[in-house]
C-alpha atoms as a PDB file:
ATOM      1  CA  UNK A   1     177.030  80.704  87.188  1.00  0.00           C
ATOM      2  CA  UNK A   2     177.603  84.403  88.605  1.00  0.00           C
ATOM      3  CA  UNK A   3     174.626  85.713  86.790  1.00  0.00           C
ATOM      4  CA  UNK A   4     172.553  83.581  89.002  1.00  0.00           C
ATOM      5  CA  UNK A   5     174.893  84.519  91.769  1.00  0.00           C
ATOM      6  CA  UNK A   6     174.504  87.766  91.757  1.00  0.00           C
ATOM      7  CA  UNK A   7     170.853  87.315  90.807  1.00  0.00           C
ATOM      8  CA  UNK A   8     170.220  85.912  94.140  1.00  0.00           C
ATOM      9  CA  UNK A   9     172.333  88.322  95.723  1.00  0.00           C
ATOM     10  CA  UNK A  10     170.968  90.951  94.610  1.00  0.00           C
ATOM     11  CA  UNK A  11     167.496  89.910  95.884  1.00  0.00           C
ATOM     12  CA  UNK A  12     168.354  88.814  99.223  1.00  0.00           C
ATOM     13  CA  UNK A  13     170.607  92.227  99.772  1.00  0.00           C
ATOM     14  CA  UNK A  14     167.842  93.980  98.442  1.00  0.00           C
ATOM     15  CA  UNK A  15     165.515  92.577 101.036  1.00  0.00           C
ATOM     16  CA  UNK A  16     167.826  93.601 103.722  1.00  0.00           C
ATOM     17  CA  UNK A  17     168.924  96.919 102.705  1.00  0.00           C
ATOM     18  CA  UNK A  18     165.883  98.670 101.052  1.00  0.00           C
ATOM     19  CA  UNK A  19     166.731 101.595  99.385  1.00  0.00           C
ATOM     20  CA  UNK A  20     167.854 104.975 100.669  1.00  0.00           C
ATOM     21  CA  UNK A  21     169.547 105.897 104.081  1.00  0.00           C
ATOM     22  CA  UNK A  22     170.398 101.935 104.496  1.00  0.00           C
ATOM     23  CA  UNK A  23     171.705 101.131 101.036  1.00  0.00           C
ATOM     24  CA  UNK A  24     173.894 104.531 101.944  1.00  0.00           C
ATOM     25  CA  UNK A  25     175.144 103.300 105.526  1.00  0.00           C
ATOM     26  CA  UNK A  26     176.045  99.618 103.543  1.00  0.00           C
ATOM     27  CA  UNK A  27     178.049 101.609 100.907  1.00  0.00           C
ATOM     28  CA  UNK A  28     180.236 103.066 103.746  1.00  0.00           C
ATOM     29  CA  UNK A  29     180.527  99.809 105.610  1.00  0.00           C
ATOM     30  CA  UNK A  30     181.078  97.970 102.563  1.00  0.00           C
ATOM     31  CA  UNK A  31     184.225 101.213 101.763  1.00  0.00           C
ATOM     32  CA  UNK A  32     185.150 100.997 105.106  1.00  0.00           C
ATOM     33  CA  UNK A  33     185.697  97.161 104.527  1.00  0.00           C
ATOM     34  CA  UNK A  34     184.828  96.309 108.070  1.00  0.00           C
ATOM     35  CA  UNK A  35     185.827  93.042 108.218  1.00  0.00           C
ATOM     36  CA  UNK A  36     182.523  92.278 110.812  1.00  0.00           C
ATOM     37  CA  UNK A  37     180.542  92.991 107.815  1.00  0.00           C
ATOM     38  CA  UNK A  38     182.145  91.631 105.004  1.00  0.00           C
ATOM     39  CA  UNK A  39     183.485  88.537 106.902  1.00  0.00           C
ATOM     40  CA  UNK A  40     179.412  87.384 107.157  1.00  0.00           C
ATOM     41  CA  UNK A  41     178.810  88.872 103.626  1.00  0.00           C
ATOM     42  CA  UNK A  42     181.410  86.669 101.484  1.00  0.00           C
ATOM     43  CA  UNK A  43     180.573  83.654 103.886  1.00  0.00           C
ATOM     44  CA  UNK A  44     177.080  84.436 102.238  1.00  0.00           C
ATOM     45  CA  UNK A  45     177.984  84.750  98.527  1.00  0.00           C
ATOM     46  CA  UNK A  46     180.598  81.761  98.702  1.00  0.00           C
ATOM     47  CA  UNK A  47     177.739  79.710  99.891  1.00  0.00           C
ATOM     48  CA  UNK A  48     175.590  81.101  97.648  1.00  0.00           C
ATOM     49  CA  UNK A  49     178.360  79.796  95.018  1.00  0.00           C
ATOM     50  CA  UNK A  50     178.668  76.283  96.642  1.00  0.00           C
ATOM     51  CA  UNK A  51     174.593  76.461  96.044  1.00  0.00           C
ATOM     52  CA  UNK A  52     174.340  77.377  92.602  1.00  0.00           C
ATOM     53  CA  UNK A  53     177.024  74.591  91.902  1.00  0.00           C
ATOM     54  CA  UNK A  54     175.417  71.835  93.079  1.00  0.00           C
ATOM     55  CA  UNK A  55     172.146  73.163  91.138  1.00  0.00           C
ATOM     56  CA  UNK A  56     174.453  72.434  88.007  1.00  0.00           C
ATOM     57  CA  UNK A  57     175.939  68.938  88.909  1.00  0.00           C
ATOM     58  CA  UNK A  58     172.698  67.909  89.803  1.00  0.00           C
ATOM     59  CA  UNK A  59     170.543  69.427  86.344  1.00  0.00           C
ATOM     60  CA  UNK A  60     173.181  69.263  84.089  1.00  0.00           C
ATOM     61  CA  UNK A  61     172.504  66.282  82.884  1.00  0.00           C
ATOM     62  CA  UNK A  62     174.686  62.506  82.758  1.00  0.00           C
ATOM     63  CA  UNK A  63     177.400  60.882  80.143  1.00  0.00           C
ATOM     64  CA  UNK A  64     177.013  61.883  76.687  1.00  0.00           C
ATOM     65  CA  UNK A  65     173.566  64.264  77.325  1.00  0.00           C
ATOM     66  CA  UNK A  66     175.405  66.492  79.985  1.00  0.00           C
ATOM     67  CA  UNK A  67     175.563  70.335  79.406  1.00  0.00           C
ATOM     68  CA  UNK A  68     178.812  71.846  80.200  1.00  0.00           C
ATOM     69  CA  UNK A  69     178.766  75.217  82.338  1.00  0.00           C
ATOM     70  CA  UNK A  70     178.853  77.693  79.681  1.00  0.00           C
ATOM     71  CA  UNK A  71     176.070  75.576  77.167  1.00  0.00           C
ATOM     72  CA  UNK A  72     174.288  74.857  80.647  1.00  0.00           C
ATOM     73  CA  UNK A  73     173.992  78.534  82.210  1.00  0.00           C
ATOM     74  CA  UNK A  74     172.509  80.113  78.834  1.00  0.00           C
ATOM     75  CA  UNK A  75     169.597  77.667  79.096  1.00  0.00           C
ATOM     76  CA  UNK A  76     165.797  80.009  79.405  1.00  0.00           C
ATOM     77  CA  UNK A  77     164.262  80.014  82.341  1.00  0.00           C
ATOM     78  CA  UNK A  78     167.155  78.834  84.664  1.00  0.00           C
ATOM     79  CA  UNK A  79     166.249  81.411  87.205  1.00  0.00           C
ATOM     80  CA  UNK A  80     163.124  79.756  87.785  1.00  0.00           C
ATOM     81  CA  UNK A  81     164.679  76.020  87.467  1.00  0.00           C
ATOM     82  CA  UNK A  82     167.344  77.234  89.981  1.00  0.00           C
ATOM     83  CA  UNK A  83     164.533  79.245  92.560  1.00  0.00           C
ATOM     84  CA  UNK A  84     163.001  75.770  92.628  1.00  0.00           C
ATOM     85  CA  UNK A  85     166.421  74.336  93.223  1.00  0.00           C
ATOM     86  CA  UNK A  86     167.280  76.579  96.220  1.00  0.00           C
ATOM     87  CA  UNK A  87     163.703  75.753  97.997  1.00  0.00           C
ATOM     88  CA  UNK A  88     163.847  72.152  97.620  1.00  0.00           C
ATOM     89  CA  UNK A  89     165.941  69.367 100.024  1.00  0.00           C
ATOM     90  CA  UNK A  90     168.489  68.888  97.471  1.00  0.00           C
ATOM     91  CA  UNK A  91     169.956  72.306  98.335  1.00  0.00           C
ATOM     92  CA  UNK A  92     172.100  71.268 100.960  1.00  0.00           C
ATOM     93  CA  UNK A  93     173.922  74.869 101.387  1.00  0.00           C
ATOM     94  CA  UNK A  94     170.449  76.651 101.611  1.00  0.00           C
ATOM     95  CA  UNK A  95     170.147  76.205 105.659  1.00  0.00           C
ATOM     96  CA  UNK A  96     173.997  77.571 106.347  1.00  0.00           C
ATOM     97  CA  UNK A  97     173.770  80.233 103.231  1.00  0.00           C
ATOM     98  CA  UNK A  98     170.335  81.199 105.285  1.00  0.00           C
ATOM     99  CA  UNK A  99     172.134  81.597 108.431  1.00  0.00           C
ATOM    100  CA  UNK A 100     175.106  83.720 107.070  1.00  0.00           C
ATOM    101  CA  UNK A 101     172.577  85.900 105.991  1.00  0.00           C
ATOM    102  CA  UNK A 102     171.082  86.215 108.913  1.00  0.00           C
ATOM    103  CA  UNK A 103     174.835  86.610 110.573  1.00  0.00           C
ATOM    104  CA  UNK A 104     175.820  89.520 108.689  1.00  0.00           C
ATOM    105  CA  UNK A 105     171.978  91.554 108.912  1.00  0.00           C
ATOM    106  CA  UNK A 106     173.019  91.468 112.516  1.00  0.00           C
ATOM    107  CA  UNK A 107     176.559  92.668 111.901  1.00  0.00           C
ATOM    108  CA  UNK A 108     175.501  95.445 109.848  1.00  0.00           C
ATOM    109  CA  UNK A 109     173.406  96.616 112.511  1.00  0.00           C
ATOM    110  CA  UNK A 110     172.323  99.403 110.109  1.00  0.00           C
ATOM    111  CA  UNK A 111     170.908 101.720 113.612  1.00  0.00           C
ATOM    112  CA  UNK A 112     174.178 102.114 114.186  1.00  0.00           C
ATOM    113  CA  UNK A 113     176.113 103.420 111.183  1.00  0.00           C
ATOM    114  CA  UNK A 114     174.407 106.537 110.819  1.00  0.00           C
ATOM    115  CA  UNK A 115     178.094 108.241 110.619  1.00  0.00           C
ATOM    116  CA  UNK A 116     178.055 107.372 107.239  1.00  0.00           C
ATOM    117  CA  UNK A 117     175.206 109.052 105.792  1.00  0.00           C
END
């Protein structure tokens, strides 16, 4: 379950912070730990979480057939079953997790951080 946590993560961060001067003003918000930042940012991986949970109860499988987590989250190609899971309707955290991320790019506000580089 993390892998694919931090999987997604890593992408979606990655979209927002680039490389270079911005992953470097993140790093001293992020050792700074302030809490305008990081409130947003663990809203965003705790939904991402909630997400990635749901994507198990509902592919897991029912009565006797069902995977537990640990048989379950070894299975190949369960980043692409679980990309397909996060685009479709059944993801009901994708809208909110969305919107987190969108709440802490603006509380980054990477133009102004530039004390940190």
């Amino acid at each position: 379950m993390k892998w694919l946590v931090l999987n997604y993560a890593w992408v979606r961060m990655g979209q927002i912070l680039g490389t270079g001067e911005n992953e470097l003003l993140f790093r001293g918000t992020y050792e700074q730990q302030f809490d305008d930042v990081m409130v947003p940012l663990n809203a965003v991986i705790d939904g991402m979480f909630k997400a990635v949970d749901s994507f198990y109860r509902s592919e897991r499988g029912h009565g006797e057939e069902a995977k537990d987590e640990s048989t379950f989250f070894q299975l190949a190609n369960l980043d692409k079953m679980s990309t397909r899971f996060w685009n479709s309707n059944r993801n009901k955290y994708k809208n909110r997790t969305e919107s987190r991320i969108e709440k802490f790019e603006t509380a980054l506000d990477l133009k102004n951080l530039t004390e940190f580089v």
